[in-house]
N, C-alpha and C. Protein backbone atom coordinates (compact mmCIF):
# COMPACT_ATOMS: atom_id res chain seq x y z
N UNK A 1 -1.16 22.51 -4.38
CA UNK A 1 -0.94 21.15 -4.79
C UNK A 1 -2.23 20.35 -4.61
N UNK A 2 -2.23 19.77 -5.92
CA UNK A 2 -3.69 18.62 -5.57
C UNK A 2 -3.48 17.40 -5.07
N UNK A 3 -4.11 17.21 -3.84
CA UNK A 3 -4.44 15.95 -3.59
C UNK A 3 -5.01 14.37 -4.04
N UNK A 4 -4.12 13.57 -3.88
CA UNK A 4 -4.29 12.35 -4.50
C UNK A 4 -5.26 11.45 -3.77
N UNK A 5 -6.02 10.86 -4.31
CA UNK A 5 -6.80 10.07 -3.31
C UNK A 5 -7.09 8.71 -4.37
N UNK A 6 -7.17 7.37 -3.65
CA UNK A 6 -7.45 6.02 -3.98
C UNK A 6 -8.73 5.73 -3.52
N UNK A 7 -9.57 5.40 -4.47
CA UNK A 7 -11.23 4.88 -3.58
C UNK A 7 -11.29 3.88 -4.41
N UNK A 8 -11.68 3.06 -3.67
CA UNK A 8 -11.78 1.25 -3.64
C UNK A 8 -13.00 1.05 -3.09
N UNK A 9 -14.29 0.99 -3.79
CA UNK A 9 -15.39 0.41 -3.16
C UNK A 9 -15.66 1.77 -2.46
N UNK A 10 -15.68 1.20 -0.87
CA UNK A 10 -16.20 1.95 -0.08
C UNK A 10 -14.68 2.98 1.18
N UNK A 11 -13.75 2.37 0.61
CA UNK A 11 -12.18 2.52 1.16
C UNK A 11 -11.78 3.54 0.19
N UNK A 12 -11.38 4.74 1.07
CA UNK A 12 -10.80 5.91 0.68
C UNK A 12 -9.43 5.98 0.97
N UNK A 13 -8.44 5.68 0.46
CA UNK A 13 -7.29 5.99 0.67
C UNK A 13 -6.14 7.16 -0.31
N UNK A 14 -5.46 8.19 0.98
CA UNK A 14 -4.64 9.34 0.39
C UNK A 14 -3.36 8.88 0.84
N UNK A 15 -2.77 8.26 -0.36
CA UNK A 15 -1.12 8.05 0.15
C UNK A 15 -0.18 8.88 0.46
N UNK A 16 -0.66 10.13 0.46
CA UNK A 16 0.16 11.56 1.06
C UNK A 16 0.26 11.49 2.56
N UNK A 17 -0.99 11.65 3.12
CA UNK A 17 -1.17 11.29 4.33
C UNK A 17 -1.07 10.32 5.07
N UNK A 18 -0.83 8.59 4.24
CA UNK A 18 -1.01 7.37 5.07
C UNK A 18 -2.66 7.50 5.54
N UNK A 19 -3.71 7.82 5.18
CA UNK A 19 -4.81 8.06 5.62
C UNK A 19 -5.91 7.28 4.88
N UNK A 20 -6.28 6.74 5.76
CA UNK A 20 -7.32 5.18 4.97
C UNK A 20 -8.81 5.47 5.78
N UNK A 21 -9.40 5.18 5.29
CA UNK A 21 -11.02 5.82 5.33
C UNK A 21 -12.10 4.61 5.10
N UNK A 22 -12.68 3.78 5.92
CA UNK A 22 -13.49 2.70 5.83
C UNK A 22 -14.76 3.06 7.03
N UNK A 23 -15.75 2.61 5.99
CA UNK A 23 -16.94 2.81 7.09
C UNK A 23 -16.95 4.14 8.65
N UNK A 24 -16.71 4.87 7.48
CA UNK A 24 -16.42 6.12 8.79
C UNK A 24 -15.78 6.67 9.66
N UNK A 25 -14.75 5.29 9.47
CA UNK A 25 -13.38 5.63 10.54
C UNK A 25 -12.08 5.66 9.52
N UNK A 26 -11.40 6.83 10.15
CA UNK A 26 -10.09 7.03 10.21
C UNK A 26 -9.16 6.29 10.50
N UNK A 27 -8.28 5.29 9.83
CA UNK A 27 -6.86 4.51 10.44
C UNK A 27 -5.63 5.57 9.36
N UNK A 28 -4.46 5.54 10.29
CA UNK A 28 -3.48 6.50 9.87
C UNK A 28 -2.94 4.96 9.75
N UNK A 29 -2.28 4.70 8.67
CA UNK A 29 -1.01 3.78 8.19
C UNK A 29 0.19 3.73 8.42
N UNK A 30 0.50 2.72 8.62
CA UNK A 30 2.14 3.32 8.46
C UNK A 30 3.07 3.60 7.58
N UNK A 31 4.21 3.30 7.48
CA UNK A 31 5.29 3.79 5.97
C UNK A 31 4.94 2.64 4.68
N UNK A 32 5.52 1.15 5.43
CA UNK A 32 5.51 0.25 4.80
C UNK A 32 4.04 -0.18 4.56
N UNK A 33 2.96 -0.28 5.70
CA UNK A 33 1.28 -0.59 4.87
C UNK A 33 0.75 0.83 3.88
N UNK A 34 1.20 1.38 4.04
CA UNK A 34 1.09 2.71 2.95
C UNK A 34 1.92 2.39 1.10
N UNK A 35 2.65 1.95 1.88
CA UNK A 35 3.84 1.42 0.28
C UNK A 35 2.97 0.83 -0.34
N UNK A 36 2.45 -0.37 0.63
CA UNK A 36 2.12 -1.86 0.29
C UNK A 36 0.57 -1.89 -0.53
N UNK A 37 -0.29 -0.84 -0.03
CA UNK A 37 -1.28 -0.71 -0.33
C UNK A 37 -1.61 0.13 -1.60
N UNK A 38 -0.42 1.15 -1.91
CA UNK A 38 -0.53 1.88 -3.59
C UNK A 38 0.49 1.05 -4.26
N UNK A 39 1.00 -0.15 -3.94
CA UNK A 39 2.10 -1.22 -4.62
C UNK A 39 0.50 -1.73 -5.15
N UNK A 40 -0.28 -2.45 -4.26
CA UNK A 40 -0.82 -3.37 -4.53
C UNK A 40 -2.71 -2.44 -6.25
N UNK A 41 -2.55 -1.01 -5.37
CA UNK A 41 -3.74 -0.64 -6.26
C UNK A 41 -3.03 -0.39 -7.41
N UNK A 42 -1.72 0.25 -7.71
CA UNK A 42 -1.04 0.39 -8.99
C UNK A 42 -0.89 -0.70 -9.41
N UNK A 43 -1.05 -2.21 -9.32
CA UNK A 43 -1.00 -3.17 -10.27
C UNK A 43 -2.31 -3.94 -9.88
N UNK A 44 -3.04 -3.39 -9.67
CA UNK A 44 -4.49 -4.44 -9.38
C UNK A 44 -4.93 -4.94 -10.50
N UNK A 45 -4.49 -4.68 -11.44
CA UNK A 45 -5.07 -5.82 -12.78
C UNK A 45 -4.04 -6.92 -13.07
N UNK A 46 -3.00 -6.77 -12.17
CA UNK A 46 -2.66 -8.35 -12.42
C UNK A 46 -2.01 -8.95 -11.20
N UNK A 47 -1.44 -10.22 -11.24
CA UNK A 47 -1.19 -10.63 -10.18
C UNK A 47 0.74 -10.58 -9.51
N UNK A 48 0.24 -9.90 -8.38
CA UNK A 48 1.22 -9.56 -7.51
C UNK A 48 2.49 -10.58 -7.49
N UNK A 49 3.86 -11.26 -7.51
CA UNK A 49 4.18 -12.28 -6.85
C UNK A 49 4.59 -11.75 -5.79
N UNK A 50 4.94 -12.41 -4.64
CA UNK A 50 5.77 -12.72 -3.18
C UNK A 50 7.18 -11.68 -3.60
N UNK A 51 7.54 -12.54 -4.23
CA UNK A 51 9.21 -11.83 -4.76
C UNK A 51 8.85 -10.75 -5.08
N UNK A 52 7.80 -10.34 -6.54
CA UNK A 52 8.12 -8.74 -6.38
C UNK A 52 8.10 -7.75 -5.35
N UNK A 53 6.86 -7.86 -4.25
CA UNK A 53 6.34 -7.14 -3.44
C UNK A 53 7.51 -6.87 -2.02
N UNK A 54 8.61 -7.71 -2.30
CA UNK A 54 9.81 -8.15 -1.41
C UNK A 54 10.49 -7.22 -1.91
N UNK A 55 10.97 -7.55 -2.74
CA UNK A 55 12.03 -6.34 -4.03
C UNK A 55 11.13 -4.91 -3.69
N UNK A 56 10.15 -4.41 -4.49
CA UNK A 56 9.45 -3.43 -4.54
C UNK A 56 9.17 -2.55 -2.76
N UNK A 57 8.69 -3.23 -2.04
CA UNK A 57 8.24 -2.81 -0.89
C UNK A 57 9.89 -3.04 0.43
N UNK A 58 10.48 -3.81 0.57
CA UNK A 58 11.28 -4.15 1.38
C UNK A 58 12.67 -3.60 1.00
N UNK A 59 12.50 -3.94 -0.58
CA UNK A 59 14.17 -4.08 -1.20
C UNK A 59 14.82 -5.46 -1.41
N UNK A 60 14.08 -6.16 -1.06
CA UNK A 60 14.42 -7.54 -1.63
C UNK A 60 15.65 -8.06 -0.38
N UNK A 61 16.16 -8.97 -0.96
CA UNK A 61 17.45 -9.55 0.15
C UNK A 61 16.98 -10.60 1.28
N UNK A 62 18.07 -11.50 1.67
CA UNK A 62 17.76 -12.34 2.78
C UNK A 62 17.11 -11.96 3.78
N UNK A 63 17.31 -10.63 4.87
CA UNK A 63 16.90 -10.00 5.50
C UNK A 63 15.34 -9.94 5.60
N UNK A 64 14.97 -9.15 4.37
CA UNK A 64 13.58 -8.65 3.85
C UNK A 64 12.87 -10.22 4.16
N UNK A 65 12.86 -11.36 3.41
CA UNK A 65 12.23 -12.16 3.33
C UNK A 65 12.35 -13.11 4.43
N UNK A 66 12.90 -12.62 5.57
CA UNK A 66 12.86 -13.16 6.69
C UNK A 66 11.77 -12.51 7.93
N UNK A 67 11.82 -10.97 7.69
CA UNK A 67 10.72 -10.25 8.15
C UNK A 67 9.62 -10.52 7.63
N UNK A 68 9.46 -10.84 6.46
CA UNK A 68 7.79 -10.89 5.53
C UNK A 68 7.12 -12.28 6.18
């Protein structure tokens, strides 16, 4: 299986792993900043709203938008 990888500038990110790559260091992600971060590069040509990223990343609901 081939590996997926996101490079942004100088930010390497593999959403398989949760594994983000900046200036030489390693940060492991978690579930939801992992979501949040191939939510946000799969639509980087346009603009995000609040509500979708609630719906999309959380599931939307009273709940969700009380944590965000």
């Amino acid at each position: 299986m081939k590996k997926r990888f996101i490079i942004a500038g100088e930010v390497t990110f593999e959403p398989d792993t949760f594994r983000l790559i900046f200036n030489q260091r390693e940060l492991i992600l978690s579930h939801k900043e992992a979501k949040l971060l191939c939510y946000l590069c799969e639509n980087s040509m346009k603009v995000v709203q609040r509500s979708e990223l609630i719906d999309s990343i959380w599931g939307g609901g009273v709940k969700a938008v009380m944590l965000v």
